[in-house]
PDB file of N, CA and C in Angstrom:
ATOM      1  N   UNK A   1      71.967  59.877  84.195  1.00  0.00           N
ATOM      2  CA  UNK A   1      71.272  58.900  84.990  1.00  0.00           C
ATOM      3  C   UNK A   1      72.028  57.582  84.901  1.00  0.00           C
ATOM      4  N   UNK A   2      72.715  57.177  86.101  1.00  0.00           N
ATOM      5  CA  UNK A   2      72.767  55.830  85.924  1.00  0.00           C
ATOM      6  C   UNK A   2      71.677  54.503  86.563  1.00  0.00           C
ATOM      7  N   UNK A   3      71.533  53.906  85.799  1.00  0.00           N
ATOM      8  CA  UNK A   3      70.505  52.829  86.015  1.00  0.00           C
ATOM      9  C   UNK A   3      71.225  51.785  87.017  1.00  0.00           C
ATOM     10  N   UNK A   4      70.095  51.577  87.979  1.00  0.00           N
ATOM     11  CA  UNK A   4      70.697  50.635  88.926  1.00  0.00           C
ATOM     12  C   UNK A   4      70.131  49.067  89.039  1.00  0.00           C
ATOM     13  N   UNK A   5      68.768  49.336  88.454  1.00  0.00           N
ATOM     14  CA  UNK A   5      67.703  47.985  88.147  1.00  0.00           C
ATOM     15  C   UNK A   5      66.868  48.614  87.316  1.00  0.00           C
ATOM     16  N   UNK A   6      66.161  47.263  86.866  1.00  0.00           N
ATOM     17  CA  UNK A   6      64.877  47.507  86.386  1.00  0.00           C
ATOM     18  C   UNK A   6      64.005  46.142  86.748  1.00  0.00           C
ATOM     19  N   UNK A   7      62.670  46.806  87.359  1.00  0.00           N
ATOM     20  CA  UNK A   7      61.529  45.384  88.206  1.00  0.00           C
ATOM     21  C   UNK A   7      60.659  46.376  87.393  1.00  0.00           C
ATOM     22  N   UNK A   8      59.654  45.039  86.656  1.00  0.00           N
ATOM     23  CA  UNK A   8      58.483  45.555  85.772  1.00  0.00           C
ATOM     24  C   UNK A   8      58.555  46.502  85.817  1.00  0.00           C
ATOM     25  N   UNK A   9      57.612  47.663  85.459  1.00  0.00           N
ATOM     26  CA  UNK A   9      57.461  48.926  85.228  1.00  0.00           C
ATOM     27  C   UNK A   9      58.318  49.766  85.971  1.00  0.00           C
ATOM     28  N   UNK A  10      59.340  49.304  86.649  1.00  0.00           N
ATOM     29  CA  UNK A  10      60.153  50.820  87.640  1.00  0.00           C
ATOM     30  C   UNK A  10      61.482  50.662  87.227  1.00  0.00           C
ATOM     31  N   UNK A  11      62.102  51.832  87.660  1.00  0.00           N
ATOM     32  CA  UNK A  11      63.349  51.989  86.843  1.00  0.00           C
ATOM     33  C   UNK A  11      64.161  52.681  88.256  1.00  0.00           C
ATOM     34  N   UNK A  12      65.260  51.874  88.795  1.00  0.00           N
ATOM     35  CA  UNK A  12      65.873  51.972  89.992  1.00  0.00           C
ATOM     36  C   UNK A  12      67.358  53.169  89.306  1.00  0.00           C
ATOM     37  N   UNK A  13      67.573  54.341  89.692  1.00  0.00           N
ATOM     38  CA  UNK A  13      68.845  54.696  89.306  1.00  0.00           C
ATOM     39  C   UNK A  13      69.311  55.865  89.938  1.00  0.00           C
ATOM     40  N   UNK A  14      70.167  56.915  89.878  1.00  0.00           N
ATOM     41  CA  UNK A  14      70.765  57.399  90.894  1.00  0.00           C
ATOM     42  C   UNK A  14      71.113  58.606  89.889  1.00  0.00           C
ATOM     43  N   UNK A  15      71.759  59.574  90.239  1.00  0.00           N
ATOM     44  CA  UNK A  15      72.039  60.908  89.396  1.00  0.00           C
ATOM     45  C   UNK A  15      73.879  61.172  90.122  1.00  0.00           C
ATOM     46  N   UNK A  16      74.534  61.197  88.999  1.00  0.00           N
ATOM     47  CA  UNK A  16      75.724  61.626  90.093  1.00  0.00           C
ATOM     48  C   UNK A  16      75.834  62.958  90.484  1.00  0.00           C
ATOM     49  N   UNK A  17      75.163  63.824  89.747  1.00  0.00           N
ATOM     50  CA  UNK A  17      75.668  65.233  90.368  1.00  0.00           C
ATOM     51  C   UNK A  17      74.813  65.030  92.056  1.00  0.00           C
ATOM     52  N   UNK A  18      73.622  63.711  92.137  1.00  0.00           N
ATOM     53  CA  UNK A  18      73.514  63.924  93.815  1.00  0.00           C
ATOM     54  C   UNK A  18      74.362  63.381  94.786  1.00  0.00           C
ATOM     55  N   UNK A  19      75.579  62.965  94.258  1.00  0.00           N
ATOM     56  CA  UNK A  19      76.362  62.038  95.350  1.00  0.00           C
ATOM     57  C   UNK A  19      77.161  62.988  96.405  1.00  0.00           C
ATOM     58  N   UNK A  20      76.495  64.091  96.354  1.00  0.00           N
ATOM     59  CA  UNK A  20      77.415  64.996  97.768  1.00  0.00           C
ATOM     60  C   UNK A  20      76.054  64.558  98.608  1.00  0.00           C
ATOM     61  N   UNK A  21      74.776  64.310  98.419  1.00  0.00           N
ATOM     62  CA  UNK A  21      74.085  64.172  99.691  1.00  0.00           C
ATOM     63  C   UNK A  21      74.299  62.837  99.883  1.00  0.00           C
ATOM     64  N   UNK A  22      73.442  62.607 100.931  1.00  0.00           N
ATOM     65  CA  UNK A  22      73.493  61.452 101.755  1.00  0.00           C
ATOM     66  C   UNK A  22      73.134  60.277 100.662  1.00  0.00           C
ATOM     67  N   UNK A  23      73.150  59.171 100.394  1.00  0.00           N
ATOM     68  CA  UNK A  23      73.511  57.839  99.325  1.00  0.00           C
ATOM     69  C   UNK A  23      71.675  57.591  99.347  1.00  0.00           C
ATOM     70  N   UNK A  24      71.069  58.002  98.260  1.00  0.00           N
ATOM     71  CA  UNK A  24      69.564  57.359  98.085  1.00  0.00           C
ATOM     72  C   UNK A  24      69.853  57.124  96.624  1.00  0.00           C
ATOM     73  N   UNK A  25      68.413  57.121  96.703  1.00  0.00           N
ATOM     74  CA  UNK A  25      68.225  56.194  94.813  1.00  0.00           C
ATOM     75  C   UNK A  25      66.603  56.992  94.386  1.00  0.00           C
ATOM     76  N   UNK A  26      66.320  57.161  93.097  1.00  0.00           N
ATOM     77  CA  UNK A  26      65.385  57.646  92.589  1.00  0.00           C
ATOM     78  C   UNK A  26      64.881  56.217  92.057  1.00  0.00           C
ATOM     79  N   UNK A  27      63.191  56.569  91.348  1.00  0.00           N
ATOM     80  CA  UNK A  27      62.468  55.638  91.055  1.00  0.00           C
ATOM     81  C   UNK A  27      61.783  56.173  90.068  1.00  0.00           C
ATOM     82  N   UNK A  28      61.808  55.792  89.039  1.00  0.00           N
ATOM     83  CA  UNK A  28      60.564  56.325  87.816  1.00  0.00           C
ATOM     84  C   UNK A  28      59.770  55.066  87.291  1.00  0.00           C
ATOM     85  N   UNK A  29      58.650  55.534  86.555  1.00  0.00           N
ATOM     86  CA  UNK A  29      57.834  54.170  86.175  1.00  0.00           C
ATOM     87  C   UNK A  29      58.444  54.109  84.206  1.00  0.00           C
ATOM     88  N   UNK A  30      59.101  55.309  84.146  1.00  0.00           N
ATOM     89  CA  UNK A  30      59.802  55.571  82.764  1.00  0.00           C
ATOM     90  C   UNK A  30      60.480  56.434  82.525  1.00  0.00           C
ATOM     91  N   UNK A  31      61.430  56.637  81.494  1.00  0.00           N
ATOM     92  CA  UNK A  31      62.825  57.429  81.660  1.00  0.00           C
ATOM     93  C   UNK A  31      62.259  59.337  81.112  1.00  0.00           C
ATOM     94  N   UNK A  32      60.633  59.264  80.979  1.00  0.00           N
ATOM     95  CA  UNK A  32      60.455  60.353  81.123  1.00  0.00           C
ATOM     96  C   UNK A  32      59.485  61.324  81.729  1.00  0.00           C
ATOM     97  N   UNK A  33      58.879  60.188  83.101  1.00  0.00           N
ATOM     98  CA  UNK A  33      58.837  60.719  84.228  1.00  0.00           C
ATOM     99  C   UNK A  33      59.180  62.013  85.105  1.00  0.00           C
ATOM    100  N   UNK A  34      58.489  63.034  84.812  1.00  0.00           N
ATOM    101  CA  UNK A  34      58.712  64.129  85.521  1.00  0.00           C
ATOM    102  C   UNK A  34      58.783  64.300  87.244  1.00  0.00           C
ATOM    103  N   UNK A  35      58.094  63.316  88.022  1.00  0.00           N
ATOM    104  CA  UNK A  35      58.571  63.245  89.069  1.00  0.00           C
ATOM    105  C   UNK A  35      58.445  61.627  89.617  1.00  0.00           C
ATOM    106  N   UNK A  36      59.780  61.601  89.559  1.00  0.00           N
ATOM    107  CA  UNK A  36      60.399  60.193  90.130  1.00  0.00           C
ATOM    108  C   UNK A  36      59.937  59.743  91.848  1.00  0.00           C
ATOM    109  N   UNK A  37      60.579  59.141  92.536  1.00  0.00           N
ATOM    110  CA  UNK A  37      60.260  58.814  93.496  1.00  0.00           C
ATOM    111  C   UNK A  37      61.380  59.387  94.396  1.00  0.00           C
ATOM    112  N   UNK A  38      61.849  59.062  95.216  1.00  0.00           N
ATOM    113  CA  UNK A  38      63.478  59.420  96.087  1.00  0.00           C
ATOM    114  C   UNK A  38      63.001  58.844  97.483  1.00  0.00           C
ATOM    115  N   UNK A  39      64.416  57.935  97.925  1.00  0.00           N
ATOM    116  CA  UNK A  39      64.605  57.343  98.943  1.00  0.00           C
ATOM    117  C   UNK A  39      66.094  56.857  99.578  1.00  0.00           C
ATOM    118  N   UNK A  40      66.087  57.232 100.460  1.00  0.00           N
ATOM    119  CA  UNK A  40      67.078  57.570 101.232  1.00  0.00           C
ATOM    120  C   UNK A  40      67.755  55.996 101.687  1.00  0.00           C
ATOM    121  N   UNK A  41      68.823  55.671 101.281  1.00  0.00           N
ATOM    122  CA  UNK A  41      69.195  54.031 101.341  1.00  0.00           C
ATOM    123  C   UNK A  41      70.272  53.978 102.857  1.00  0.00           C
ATOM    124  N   UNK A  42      70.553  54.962 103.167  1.00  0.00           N
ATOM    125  CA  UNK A  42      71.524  55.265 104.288  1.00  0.00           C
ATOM    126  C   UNK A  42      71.299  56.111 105.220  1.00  0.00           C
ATOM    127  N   UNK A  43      71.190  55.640 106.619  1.00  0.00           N
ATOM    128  CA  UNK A  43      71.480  54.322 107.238  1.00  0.00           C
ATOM    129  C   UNK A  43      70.087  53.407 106.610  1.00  0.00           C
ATOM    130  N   UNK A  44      69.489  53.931 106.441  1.00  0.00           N
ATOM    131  CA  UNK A  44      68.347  52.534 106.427  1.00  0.00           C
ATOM    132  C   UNK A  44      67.258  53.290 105.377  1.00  0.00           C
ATOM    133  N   UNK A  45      66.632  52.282 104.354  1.00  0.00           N
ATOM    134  CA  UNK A  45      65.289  52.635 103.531  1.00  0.00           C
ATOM    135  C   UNK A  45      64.287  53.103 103.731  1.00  0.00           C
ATOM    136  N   UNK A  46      64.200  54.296 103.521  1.00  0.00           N
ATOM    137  CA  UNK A  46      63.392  55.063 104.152  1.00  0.00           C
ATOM    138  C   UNK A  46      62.459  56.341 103.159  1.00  0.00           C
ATOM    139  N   UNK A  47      61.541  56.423 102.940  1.00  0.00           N
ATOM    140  CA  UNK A  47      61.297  57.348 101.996  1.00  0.00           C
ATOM    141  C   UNK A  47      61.241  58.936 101.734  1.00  0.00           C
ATOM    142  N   UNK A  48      61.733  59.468 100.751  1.00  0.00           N
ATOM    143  CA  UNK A  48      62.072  61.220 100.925  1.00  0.00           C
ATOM    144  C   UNK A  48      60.671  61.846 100.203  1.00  0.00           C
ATOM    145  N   UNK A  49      60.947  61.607  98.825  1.00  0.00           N
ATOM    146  CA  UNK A  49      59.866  62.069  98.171  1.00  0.00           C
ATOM    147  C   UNK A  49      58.672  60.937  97.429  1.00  0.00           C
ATOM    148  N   UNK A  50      57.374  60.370  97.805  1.00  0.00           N
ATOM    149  CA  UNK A  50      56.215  59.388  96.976  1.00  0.00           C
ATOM    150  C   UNK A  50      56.418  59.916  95.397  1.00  0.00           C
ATOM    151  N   UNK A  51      57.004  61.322  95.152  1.00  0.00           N
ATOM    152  CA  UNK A  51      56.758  61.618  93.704  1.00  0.00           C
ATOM    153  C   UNK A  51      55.446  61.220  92.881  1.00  0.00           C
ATOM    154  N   UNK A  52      55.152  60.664  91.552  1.00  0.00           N
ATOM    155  CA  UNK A  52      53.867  60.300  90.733  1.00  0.00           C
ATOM    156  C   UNK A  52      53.849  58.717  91.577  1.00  0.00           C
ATOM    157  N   UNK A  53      53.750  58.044  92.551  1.00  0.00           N
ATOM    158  CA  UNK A  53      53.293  56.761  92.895  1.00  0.00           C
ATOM    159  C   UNK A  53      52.136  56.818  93.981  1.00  0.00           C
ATOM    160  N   UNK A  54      51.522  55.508  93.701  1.00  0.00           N
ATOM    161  CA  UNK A  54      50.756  54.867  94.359  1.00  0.00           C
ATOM    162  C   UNK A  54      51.232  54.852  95.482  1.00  0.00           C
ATOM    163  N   UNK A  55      50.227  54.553  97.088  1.00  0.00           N
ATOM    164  CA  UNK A  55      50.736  53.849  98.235  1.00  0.00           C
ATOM    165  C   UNK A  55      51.585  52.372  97.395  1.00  0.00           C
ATOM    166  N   UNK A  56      50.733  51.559  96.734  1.00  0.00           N
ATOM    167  CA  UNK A  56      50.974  50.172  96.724  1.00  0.00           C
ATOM    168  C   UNK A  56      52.206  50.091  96.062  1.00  0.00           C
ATOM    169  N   UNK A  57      52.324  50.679  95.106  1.00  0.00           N
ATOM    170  CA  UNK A  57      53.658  50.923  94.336  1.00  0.00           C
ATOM    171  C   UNK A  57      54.845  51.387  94.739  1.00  0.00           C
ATOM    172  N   UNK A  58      54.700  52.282  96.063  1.00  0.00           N
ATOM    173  CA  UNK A  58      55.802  52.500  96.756  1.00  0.00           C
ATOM    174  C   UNK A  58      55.978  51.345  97.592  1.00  0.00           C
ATOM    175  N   UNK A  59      54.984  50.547  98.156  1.00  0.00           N
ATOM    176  CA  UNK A  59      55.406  49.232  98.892  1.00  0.00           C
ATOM    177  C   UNK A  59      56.113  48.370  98.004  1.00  0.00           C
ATOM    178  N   UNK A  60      55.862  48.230  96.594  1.00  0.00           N
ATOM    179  CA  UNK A  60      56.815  47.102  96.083  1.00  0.00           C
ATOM    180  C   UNK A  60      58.136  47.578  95.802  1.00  0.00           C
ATOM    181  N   UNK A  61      57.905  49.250  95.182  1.00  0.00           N
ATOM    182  CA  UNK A  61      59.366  49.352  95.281  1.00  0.00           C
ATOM    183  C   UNK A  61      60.348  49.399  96.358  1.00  0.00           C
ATOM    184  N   UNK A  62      59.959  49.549  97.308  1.00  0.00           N
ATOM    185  CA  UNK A  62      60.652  49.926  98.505  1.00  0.00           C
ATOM    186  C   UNK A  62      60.703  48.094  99.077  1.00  0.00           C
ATOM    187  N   UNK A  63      60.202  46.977  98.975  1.00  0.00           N
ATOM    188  CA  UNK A  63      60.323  45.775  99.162  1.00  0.00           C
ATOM    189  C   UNK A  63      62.086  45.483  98.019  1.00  0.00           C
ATOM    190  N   UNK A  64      61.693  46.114  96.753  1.00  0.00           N
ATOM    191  CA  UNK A  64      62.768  45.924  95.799  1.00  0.00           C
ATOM    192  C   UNK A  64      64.447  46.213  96.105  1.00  0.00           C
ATOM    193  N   UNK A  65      63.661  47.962  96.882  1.00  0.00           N
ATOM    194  CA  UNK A  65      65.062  48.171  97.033  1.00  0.00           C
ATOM    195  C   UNK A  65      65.944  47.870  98.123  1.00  0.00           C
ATOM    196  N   UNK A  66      64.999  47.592  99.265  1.00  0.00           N
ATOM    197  CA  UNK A  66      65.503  46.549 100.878  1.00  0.00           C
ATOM    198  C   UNK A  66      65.734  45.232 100.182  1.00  0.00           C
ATOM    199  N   UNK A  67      65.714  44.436  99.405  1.00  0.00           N
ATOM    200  CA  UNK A  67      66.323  43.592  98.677  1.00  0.00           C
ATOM    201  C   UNK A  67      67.320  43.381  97.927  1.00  0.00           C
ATOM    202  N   UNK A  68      67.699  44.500  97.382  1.00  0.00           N
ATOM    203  CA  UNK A  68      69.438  44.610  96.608  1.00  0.00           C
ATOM    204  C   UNK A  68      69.937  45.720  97.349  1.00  0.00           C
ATOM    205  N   UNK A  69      69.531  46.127  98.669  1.00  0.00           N
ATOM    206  CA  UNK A  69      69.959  47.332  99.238  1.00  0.00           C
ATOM    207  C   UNK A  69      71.814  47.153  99.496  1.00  0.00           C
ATOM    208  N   UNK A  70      72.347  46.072  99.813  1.00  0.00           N
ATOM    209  CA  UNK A  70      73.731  46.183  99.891  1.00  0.00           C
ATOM    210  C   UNK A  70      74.426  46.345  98.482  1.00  0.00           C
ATOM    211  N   UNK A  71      73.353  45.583  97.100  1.00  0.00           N
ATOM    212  CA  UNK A  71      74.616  46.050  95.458  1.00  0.00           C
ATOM    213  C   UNK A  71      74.291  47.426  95.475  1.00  0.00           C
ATOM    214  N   UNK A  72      73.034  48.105  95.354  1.00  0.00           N
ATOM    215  CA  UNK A  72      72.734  49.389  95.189  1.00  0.00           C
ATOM    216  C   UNK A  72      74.047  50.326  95.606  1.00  0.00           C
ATOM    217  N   UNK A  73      73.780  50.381  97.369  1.00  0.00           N
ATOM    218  CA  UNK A  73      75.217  51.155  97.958  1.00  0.00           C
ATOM    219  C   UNK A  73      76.311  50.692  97.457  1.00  0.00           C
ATOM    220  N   UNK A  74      76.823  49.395  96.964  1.00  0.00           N
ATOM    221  CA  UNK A  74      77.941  49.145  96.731  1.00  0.00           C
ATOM    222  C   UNK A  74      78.505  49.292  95.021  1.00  0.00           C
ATOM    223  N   UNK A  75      77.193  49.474  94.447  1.00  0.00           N
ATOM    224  CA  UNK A  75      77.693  50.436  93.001  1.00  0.00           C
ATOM    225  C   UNK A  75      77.632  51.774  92.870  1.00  0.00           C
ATOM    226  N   UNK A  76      76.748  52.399  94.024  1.00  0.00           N
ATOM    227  CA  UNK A  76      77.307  53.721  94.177  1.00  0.00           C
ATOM    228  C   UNK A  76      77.988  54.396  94.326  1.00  0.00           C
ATOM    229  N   UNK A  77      78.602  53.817  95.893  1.00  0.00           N
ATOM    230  CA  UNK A  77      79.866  53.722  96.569  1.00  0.00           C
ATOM    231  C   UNK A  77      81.216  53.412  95.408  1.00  0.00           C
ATOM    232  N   UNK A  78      81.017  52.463  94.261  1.00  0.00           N
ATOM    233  CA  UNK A  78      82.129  52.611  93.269  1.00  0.00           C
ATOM    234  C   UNK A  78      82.015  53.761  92.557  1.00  0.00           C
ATOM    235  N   UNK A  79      81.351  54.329  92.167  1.00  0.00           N
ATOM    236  CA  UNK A  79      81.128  55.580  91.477  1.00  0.00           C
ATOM    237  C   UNK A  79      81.442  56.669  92.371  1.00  0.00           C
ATOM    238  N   UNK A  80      81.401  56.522  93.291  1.00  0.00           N
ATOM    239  CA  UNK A  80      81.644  58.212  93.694  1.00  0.00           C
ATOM    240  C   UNK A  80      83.048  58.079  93.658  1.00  0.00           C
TER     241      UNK A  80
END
């Protein structure tokens, strides 16, 4: 897992064995979270899987991640 943020309780980070699909980001409320969140950052923020969240909780994270949405892709994009 690499970690991409952390906003109060959520944990922004990415898995490399997923970098053959299309460029999203996972979301957990902790690093042992059985089902995370997943959202699709390319072309545009958009959500795949709600996983264990709230409606409201997916609105802030998804406010979070349309907010660093260009470092996100652009530390991914260094990693692959």
């Amino acid at each position: 897992m690499s970690k991409l943020a952390e906003y109060k309780n959520f944990i922004i980070f990415f898995w490399s064995y997923d970098l053959k699909e299309k460029i999203h980001v996972h979301v957990s409320k902790n690093r042992k979270q059985k089902n995370p969140s997943k959202f699709w950052i390319d072309p545009e923020v958009s959500l795949f899987d709600k996983g264990d969240f709230t409606e409201k909780e997916i609105f802030d994270v998804e406010r979070i991640i349309i907010k660093y949405l260009d470092t996100f892709k652009d530390r991914i994009e260094r990693y692959r």
